[in-house]
Protein backbone atom coordinates (compact mmCIF):
# COMPACT_ATOMS: atom_id res chain seq x y z
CA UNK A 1 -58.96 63.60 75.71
CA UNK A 2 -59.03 61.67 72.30
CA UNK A 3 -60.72 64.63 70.76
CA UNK A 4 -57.66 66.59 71.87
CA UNK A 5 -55.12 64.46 70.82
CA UNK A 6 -56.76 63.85 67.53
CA UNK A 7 -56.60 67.54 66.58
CA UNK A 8 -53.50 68.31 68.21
CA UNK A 9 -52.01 65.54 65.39
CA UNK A 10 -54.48 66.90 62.88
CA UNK A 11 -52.66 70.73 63.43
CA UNK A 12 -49.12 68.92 63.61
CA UNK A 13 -49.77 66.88 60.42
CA UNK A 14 -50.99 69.95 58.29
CA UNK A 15 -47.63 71.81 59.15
CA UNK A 16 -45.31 68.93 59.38
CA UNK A 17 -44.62 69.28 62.61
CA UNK A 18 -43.97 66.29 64.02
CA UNK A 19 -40.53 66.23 62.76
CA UNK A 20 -39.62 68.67 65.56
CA UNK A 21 -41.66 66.50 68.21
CA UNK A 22 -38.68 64.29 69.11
CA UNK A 23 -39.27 63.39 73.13
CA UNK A 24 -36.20 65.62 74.15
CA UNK A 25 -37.76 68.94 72.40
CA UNK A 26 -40.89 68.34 73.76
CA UNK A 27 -39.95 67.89 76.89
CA UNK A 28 -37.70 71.05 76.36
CA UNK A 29 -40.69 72.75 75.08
CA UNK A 30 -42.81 71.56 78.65
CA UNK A 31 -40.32 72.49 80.90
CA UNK A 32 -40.13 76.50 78.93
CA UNK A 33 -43.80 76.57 78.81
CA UNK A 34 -44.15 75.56 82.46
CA UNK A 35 -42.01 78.88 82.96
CA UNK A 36 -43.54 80.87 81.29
CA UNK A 37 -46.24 80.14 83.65
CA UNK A 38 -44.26 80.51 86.22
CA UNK A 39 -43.70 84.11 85.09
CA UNK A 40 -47.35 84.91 85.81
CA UNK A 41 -46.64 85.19 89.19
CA UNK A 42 -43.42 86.13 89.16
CA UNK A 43 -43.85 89.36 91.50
CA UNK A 44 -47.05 89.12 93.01
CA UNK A 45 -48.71 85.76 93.13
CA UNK A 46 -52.43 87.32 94.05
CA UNK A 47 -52.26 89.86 91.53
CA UNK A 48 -52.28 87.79 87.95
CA UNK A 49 -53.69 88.06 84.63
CA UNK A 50 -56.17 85.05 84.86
CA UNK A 51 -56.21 85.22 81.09
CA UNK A 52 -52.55 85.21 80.74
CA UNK A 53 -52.06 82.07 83.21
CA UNK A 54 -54.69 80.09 81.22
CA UNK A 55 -53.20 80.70 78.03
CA UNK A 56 -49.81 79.62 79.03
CA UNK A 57 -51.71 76.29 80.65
CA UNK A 58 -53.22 75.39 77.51
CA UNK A 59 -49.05 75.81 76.10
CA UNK A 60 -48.20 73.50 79.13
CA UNK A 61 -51.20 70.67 78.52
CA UNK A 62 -50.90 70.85 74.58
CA UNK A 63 -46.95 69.89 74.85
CA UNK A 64 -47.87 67.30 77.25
CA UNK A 65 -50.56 65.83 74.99
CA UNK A 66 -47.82 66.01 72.23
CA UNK A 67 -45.14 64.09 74.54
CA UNK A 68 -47.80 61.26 75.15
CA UNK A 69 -49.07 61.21 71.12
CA UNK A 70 -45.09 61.03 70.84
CA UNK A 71 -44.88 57.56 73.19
CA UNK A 72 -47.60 56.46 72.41
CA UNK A 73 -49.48 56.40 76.16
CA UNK A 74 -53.17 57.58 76.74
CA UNK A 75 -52.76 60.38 79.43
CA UNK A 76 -56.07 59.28 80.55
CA UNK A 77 -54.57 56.02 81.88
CA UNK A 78 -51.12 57.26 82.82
CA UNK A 79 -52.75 59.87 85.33
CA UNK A 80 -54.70 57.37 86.76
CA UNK A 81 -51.98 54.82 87.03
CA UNK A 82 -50.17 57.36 88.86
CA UNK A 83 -52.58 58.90 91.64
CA UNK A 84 -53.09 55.46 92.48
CA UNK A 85 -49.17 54.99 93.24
CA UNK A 86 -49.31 58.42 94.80
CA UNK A 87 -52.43 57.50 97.15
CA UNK A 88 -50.43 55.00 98.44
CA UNK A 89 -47.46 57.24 98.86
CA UNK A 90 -49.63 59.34 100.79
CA UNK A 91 -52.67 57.79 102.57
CA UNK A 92 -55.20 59.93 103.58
CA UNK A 93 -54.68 59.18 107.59
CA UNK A 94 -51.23 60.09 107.31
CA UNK A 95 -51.28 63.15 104.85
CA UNK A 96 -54.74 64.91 105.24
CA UNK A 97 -53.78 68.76 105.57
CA UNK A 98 -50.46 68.59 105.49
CA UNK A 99 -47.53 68.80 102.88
CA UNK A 100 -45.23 66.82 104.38
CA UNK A 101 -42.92 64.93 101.43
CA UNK A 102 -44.10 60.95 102.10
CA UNK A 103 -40.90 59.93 103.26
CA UNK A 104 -40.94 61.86 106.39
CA UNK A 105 -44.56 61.28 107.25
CA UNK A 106 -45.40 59.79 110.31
CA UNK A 107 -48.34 58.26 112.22
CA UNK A 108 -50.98 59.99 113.87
């Protein structure tokens, strides 16, 4: 991931870009991206372009690698920080196989 970010600030340095990387815009820019995405299924989810979906992916992570170069954060550690507050949100004997939202699951 450090590799990534490195040249990700390496591309945005050469260009001046970071000027445009305020956290609002990027998170603008995620949330367009993600859509575009979106779009790659828009009429028929089993019938996609696999390289179109990957291409807008790569759109999605590389804004989200510029919104944690922007705070500062190692995504490496956020994830990680995160699926452990979501495994307890949803422990495996309550959640296995289904996708219940954790506030309405219920014991076995």
């Amino acid at each position: 991931m450090k590799e990534i970010m490195n040249e990700l600030e390496r591309f945005n340095q050469e260009r001046d870009w970071e000027q445009f990387h305020a956290p609002e815009n990027l998170a603008k820019s995620i949330s367009i991206e993600a859509g575009e995405l979106l779009e790659c299924f828009q009429w028929n989810g089993e019938d996609f372009e696999k390289q179109e979906v990957v291409e807008e992916l790569a759109d999605v992570f590389t804004y989200c690698f510029q919104m944690a170069i922007k705070l500062e954060v190692d995504p490496k550690e956020i994830i990680l920080e995160k699926l452990e507050k979501t495994k307890r949100k949803y422990p495996v004997e309550k959640a296995k196989g289904i996708s219940t939202k954790y506030n309405k699951l219920t014991e076995n």
